[in-house]
C-alpha atoms as a PDB file:
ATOM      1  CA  UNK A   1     -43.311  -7.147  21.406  1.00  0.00           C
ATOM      2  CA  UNK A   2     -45.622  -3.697  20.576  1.00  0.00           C
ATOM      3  CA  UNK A   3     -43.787  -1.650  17.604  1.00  0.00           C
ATOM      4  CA  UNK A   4     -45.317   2.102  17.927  1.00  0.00           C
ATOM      5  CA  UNK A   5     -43.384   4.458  15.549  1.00  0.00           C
ATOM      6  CA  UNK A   6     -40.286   3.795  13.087  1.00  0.00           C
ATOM      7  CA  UNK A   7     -37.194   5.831  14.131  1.00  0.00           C
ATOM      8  CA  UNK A   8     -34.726   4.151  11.635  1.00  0.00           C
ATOM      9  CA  UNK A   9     -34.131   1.589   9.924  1.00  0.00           C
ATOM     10  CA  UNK A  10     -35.230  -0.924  11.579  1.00  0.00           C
ATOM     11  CA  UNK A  11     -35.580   0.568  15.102  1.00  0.00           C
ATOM     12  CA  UNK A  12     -39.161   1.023  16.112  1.00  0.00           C
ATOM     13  CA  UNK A  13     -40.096   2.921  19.606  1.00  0.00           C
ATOM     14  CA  UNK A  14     -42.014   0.115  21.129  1.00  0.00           C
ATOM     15  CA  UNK A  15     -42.496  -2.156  24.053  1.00  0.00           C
ATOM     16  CA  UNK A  16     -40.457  -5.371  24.789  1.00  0.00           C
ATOM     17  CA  UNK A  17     -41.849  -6.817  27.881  1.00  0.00           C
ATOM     18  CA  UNK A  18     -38.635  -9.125  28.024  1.00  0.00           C
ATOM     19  CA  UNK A  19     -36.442  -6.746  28.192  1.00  0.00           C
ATOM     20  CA  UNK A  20     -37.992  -5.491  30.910  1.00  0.00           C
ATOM     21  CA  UNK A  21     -37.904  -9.124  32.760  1.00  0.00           C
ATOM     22  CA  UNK A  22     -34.303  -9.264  31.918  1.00  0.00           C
ATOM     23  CA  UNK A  23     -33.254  -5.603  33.699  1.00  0.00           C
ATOM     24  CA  UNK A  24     -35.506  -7.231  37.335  1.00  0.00           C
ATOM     25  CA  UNK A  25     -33.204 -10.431  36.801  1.00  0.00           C
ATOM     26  CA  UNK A  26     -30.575  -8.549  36.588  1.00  0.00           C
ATOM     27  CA  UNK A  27     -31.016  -6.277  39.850  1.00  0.00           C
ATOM     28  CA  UNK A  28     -31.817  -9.508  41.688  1.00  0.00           C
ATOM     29  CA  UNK A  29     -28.778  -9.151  44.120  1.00  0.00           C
ATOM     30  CA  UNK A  30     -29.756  -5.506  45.208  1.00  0.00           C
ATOM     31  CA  UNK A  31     -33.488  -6.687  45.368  1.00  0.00           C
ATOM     32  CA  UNK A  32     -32.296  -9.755  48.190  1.00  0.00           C
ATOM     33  CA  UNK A  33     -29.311  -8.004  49.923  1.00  0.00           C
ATOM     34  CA  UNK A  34     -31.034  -6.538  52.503  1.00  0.00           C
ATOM     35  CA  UNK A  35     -31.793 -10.332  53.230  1.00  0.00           C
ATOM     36  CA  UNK A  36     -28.007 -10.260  54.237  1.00  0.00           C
ATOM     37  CA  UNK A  37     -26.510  -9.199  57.433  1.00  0.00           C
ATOM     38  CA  UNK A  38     -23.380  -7.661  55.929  1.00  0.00           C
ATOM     39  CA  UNK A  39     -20.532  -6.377  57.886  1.00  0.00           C
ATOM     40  CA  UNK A  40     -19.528  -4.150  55.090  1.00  0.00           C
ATOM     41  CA  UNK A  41     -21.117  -2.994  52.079  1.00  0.00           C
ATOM     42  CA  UNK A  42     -18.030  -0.923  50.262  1.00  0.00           C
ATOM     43  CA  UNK A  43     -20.633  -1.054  46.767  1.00  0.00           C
ATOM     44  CA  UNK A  44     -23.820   0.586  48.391  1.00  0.00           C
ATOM     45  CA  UNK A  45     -21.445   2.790  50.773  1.00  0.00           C
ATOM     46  CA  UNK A  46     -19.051   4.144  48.179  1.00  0.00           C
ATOM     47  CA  UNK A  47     -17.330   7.661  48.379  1.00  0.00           C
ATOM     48  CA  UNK A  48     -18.313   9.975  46.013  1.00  0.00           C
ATOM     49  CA  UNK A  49     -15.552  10.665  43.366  1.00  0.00           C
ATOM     50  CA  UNK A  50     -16.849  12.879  40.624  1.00  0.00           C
ATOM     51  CA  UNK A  51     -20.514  14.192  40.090  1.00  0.00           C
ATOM     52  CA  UNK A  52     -19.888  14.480  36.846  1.00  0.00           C
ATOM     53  CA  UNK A  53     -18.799  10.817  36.392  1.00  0.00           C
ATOM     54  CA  UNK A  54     -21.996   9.995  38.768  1.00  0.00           C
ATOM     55  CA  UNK A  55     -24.268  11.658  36.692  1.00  0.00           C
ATOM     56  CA  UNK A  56     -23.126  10.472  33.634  1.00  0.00           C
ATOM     57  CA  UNK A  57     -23.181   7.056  34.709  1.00  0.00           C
ATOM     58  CA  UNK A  58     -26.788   7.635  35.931  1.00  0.00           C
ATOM     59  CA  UNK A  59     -27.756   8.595  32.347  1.00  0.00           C
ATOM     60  CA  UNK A  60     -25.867   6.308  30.558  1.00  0.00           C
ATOM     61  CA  UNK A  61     -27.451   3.081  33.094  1.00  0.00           C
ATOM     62  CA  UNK A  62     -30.789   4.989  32.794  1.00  0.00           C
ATOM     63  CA  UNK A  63     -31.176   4.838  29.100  1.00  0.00           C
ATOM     64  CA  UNK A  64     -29.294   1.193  28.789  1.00  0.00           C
ATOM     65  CA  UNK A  65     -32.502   0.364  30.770  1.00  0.00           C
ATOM     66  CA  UNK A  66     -35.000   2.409  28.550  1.00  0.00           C
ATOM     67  CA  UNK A  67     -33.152   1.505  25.386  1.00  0.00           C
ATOM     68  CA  UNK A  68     -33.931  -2.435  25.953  1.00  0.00           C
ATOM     69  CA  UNK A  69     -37.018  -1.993  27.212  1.00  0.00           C
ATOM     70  CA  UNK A  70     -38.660   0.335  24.701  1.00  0.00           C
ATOM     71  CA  UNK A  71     -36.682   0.351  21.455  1.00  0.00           C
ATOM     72  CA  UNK A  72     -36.816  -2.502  19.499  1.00  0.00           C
ATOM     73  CA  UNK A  73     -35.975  -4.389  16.351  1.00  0.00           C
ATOM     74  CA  UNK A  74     -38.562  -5.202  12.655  1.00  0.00           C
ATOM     75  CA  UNK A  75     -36.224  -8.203  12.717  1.00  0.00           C
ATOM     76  CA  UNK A  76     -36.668  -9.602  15.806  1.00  0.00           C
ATOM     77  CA  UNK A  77     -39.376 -11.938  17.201  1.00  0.00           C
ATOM     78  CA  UNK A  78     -40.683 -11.166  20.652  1.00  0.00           C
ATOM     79  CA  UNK A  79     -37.953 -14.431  22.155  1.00  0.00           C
ATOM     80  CA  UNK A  80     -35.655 -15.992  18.999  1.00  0.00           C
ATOM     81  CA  UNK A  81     -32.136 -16.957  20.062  1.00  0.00           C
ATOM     82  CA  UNK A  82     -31.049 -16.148  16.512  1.00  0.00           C
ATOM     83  CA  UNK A  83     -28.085 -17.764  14.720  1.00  0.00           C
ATOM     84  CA  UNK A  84     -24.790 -16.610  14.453  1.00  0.00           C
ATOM     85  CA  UNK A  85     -23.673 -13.662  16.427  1.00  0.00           C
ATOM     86  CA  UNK A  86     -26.838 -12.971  17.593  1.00  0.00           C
ATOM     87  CA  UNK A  87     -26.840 -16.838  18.984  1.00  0.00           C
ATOM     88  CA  UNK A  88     -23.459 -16.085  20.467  1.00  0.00           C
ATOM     89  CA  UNK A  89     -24.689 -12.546  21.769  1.00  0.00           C
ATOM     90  CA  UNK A  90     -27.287 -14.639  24.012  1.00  0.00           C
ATOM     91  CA  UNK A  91     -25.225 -17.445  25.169  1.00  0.00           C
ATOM     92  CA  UNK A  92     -22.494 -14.734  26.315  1.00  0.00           C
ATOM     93  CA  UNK A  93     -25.469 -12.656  27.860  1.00  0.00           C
ATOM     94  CA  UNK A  94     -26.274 -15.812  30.042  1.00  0.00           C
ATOM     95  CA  UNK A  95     -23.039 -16.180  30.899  1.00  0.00           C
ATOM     96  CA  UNK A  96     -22.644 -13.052  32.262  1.00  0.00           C
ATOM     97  CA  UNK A  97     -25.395 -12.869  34.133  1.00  0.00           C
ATOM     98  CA  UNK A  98     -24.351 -16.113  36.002  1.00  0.00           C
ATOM     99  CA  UNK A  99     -21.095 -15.149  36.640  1.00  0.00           C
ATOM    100  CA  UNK A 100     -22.323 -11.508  37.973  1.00  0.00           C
ATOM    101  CA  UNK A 101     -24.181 -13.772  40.056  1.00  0.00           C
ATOM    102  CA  UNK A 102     -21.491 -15.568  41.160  1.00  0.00           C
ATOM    103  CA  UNK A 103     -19.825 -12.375  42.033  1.00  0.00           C
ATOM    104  CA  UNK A 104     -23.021 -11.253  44.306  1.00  0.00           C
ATOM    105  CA  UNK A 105     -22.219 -14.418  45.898  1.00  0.00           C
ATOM    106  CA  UNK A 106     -19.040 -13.814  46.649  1.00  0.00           C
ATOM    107  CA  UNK A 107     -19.360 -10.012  47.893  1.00  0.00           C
ATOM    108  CA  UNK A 108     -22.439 -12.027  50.117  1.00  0.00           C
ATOM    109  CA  UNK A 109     -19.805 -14.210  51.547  1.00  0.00           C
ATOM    110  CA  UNK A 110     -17.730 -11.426  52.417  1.00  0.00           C
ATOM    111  CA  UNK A 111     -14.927 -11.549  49.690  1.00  0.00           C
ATOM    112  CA  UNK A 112     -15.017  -7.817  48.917  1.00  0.00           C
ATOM    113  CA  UNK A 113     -12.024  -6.973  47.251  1.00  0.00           C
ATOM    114  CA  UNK A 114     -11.733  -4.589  44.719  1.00  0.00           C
ATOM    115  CA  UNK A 115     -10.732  -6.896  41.875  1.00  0.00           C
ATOM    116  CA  UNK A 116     -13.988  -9.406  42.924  1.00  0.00           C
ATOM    117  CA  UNK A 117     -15.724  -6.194  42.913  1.00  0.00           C
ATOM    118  CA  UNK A 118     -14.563  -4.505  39.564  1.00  0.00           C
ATOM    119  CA  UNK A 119     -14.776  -7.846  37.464  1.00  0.00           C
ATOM    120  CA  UNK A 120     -18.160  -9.159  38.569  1.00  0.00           C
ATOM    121  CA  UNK A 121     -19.944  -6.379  40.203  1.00  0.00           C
ATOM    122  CA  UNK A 122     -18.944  -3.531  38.018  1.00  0.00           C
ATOM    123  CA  UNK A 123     -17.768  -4.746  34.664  1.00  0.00           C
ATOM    124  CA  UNK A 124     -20.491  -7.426  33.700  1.00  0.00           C
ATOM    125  CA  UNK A 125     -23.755  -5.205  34.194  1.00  0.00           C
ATOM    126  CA  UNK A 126     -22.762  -2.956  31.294  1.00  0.00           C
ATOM    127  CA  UNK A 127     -21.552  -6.352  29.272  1.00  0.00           C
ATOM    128  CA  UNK A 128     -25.391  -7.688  30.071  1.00  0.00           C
ATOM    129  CA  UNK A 129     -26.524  -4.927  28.352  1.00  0.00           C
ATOM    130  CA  UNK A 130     -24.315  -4.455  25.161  1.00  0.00           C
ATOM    131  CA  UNK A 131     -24.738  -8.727  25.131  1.00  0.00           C
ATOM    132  CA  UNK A 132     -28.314  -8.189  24.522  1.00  0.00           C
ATOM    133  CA  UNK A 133     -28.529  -5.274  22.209  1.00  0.00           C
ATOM    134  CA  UNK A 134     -26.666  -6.994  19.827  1.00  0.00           C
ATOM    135  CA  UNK A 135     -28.522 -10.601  20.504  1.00  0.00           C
ATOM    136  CA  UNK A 136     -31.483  -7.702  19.607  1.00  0.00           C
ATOM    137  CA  UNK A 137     -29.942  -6.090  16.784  1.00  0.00           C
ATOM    138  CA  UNK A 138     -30.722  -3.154  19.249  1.00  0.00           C
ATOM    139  CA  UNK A 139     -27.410  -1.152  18.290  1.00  0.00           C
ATOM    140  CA  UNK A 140     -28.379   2.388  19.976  1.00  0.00           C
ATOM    141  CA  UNK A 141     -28.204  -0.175  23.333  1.00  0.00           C
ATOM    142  CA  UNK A 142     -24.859  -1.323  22.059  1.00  0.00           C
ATOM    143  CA  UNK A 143     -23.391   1.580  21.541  1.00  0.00           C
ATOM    144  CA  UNK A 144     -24.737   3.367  24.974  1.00  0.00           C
ATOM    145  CA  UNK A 145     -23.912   0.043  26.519  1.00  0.00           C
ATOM    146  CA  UNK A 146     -20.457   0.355  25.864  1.00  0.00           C
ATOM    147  CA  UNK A 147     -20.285   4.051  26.492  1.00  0.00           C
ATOM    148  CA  UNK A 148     -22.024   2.950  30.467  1.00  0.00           C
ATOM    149  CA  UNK A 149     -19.042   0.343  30.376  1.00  0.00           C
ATOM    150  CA  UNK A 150     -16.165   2.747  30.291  1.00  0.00           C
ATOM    151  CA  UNK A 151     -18.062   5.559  32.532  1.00  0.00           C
ATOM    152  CA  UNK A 152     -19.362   2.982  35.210  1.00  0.00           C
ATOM    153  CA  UNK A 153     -15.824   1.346  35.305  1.00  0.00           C
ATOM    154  CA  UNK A 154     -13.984   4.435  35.536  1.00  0.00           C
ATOM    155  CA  UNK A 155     -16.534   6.088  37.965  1.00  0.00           C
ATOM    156  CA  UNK A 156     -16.682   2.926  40.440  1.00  0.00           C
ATOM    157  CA  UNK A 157     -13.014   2.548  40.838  1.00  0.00           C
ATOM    158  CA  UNK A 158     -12.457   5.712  41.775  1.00  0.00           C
ATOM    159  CA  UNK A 159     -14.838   5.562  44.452  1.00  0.00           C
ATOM    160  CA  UNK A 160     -13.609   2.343  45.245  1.00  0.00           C
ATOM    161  CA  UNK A 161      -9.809   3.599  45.454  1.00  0.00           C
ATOM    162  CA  UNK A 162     -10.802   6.819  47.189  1.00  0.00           C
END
């Protein structure tokens, strides 16, 4: 972990090579699903709803990305599960990874519905995020990570219900 320039308390610009690791983990699904021979693909072939809503949610994923990559905590170790919340921060950011996972699976397989879709596709990306800001003490992730939650959801769904 590289700490370049204090922004405030606490929050140095920097570099966090994890973090960086954890966004390619993350966008493992997209990275294999051309593997798959999919008969549909409502996710990647999505009617537009709202450019506004898309280019918020472009922003707000954007800088969740750039936030955990190159902001990072005095506090925090380069890899330290923590204690307390911030051990409960990472075992809920592992958990939702696997379970997003799960849901990849699942869309794979063919079970596309919009509730599979919504809970594990759309909803746990921005909880991955907001999980590890705060298992970071990165809270300028948190908060943008819950500001991508409510834009992503609200975006996706209508393009989903279009």
């Amino acid at each position: 972990m590289i700490k370049w320039i204090e922004l405030i308390r606490n929050q140095y610009f920097g570099f966090w090579i994890l973090g960086l690791v954890l966004f390619i983990i993350q966008e493992i699904p997209y990275i294999i699903m051309p593997l798959f021979k999919l008969k549909t693909n409502p996710i990647m072939n999505m009617t537009e709803s709202s450019i506004i809503l898309d280019t918020l949610e472009k922003i707000l994923g954007s800088l969740c990305i750039v936030l955990m990559v190159f902001i990072v905590n005095n506090n925090t170790s380069f890899f330290e599960v923590g204690s307390g919340v911030q051990k409960v921060a990472f075992i809920s950011m592992i958990v939702v990874l696997v379970l997003n996972f799960v849901g990849w699976g699942l869309y794979f397989k063919g079970f596309q519905s919009i509730p599979i879709m919504m809970l594990f596709i759309v909803l746990l990306p921005p909880l991955y995020y907001i999980c590890i800001g705060i298992w970071r003490q990165n809270w300028i992730l948190v908060y943008i990570g819950i500001a991508f939650l409510f834009i992503h959801t609200i975006h996706v769904y209508k393009n989903l219900t279009l």
